[in-house]
N, C-alpha and C. Protein backbone atom coordinates (compact mmCIF):
# COMPACT_ATOMS: atom_id res chain seq x y z
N UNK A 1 -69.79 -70.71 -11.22
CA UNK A 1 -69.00 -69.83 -10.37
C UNK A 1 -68.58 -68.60 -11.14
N UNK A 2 -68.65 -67.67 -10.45
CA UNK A 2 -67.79 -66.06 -11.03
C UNK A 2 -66.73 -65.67 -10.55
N UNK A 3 -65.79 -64.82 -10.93
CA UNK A 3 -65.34 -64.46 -10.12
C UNK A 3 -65.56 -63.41 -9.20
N UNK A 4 -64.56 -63.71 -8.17
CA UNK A 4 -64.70 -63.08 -7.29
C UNK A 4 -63.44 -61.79 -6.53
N UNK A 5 -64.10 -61.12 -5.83
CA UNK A 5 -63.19 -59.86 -5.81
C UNK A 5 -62.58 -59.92 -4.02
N UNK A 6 -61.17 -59.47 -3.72
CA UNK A 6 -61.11 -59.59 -2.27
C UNK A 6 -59.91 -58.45 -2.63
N UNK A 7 -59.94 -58.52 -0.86
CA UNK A 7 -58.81 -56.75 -0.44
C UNK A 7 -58.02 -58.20 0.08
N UNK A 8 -56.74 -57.39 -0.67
CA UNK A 8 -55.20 -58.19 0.27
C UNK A 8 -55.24 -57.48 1.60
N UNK A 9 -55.16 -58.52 2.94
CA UNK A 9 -54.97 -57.96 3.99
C UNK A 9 -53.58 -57.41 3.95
N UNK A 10 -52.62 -57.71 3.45
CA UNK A 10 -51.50 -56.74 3.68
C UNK A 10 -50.91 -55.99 2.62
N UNK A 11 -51.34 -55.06 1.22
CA UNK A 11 -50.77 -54.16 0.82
C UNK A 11 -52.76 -53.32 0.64
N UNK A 12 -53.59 -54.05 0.77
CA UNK A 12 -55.05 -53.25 0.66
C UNK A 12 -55.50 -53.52 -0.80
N UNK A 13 -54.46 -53.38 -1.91
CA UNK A 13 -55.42 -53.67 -2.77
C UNK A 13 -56.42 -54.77 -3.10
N UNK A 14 -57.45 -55.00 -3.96
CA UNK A 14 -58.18 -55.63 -4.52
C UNK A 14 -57.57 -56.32 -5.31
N UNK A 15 -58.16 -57.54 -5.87
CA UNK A 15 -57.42 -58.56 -6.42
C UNK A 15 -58.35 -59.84 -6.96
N UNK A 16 -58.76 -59.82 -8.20
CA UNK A 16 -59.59 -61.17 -8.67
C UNK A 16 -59.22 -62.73 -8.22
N UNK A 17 -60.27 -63.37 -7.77
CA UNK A 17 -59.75 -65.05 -7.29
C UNK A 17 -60.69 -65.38 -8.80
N UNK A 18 -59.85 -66.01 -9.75
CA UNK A 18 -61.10 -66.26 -10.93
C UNK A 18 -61.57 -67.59 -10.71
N UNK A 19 -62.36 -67.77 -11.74
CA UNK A 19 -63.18 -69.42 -11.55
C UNK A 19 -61.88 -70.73 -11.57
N UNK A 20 -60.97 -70.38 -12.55
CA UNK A 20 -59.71 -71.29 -12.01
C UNK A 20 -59.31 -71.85 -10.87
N UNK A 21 -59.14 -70.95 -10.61
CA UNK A 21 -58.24 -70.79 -9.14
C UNK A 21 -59.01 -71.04 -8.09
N UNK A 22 -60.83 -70.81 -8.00
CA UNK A 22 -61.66 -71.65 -7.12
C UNK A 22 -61.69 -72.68 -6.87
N UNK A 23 -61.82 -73.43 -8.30
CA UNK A 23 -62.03 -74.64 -8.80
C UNK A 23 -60.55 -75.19 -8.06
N UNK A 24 -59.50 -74.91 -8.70
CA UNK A 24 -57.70 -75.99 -7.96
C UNK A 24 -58.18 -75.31 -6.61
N UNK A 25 -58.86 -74.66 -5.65
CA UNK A 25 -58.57 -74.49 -4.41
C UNK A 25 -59.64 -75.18 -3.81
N UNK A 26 -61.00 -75.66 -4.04
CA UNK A 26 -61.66 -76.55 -3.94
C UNK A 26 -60.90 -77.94 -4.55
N UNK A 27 -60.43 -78.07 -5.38
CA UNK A 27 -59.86 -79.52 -4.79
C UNK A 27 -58.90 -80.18 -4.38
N UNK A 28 -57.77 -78.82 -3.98
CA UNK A 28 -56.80 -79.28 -3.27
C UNK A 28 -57.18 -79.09 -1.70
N UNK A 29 -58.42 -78.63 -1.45
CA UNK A 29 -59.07 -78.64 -0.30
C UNK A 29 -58.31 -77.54 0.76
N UNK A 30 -57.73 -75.94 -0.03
CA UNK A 30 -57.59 -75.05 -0.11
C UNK A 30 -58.37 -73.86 0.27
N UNK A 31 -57.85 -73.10 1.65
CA UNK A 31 -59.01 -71.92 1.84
C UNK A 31 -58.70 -70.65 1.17
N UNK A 32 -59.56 -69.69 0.91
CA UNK A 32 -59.15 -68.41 -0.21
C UNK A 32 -58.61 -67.88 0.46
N UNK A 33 -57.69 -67.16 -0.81
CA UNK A 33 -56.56 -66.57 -0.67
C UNK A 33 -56.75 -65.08 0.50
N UNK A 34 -55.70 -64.52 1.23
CA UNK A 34 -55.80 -63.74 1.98
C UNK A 34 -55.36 -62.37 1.39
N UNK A 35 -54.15 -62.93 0.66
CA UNK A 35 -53.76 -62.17 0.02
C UNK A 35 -53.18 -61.52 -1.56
N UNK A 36 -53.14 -60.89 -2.28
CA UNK A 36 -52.67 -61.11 -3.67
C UNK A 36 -51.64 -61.43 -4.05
N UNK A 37 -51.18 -61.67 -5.38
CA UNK A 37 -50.41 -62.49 -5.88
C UNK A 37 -48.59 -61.93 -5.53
N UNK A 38 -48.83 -60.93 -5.53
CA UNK A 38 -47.79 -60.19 -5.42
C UNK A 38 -47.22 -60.33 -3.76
N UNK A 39 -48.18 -60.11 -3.07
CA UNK A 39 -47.83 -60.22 -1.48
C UNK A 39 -47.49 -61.90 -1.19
N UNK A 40 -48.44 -62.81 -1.77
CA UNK A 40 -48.01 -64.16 -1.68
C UNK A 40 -46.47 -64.56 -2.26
N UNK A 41 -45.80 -63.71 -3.11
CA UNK A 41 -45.08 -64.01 -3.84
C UNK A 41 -44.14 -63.63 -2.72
N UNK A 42 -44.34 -62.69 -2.62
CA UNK A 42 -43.28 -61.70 -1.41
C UNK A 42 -42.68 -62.83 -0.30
N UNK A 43 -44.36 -63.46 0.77
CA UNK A 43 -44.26 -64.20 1.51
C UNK A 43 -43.28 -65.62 1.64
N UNK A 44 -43.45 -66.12 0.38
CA UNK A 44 -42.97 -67.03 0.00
C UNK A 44 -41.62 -67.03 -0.01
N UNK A 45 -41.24 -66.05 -0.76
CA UNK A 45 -39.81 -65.89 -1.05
C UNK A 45 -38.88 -65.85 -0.13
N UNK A 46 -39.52 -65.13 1.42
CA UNK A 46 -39.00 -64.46 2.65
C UNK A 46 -38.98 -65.80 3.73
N UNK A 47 -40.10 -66.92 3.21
CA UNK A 47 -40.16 -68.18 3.43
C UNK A 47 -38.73 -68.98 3.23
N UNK A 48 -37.94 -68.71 2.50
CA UNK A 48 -36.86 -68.77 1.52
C UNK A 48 -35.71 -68.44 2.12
N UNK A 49 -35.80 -67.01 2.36
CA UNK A 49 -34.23 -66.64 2.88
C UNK A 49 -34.03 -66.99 4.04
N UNK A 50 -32.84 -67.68 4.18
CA UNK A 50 -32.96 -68.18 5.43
C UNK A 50 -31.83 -67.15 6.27
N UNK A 51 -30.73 -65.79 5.42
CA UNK A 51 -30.42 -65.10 6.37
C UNK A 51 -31.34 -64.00 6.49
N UNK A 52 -32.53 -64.03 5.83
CA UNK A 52 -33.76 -62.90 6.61
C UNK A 52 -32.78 -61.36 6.45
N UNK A 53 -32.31 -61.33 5.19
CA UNK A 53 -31.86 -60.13 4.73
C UNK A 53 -30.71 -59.57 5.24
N UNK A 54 -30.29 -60.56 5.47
CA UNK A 54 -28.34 -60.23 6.15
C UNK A 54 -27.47 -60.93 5.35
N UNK A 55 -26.38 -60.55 4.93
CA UNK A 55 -25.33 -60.76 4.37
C UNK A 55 -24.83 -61.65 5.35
N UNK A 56 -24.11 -63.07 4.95
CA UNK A 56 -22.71 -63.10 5.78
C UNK A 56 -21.80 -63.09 4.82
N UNK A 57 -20.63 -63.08 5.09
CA UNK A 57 -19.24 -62.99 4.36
C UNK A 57 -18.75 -64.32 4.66
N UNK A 58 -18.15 -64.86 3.72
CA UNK A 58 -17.26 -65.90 3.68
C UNK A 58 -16.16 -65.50 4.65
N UNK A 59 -15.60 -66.61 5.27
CA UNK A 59 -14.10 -66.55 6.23
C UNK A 59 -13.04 -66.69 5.64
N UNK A 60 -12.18 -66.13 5.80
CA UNK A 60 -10.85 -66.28 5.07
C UNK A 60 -10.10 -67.18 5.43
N UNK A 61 -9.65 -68.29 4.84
CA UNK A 61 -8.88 -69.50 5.11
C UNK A 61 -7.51 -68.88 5.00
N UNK A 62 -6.82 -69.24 6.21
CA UNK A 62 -5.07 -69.36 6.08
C UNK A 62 -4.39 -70.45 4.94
N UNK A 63 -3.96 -70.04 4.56
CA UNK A 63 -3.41 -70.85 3.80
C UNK A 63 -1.89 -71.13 4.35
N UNK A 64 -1.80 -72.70 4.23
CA UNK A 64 -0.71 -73.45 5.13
C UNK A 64 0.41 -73.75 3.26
N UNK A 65 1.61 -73.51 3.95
CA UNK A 65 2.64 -74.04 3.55
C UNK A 65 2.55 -75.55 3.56
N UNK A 66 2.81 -76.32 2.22
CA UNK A 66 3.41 -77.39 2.65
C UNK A 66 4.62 -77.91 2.25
């Protein structure tokens, strides 16, 4: 196997899949990558936030006399 060359569908650049990374994606029974490492990284992360880039603020507790 060689490597091989692909366009990230979402920033355009080009991006090597090397013989490594064939090989663990053939046997984790893995289809090639769509996109590069950087955009996967992105994806993932956004996978992650679960307020999807919003702040909330903590509530302010009353505080009771006792």
């Amino acid at each position: 196997m060689t490597d091989k060359v692909f366009i990230c569908i979402q920033c355009g650049q080009e991006f090597a899949w090397t013989e490594d990374e064939q090989e663990y994606y053939i046997q984790q029974g893995l289809k090639p990558p769509l996109r590069c490492w950087l955009c996967r990284s992105a994806v993932a992360a956004a996978k992650k936030d679960k307020f999807r880039g919003q702040l909330k603020t903590p509530q302010k507790k009353d505080k009771k006399d006792s």
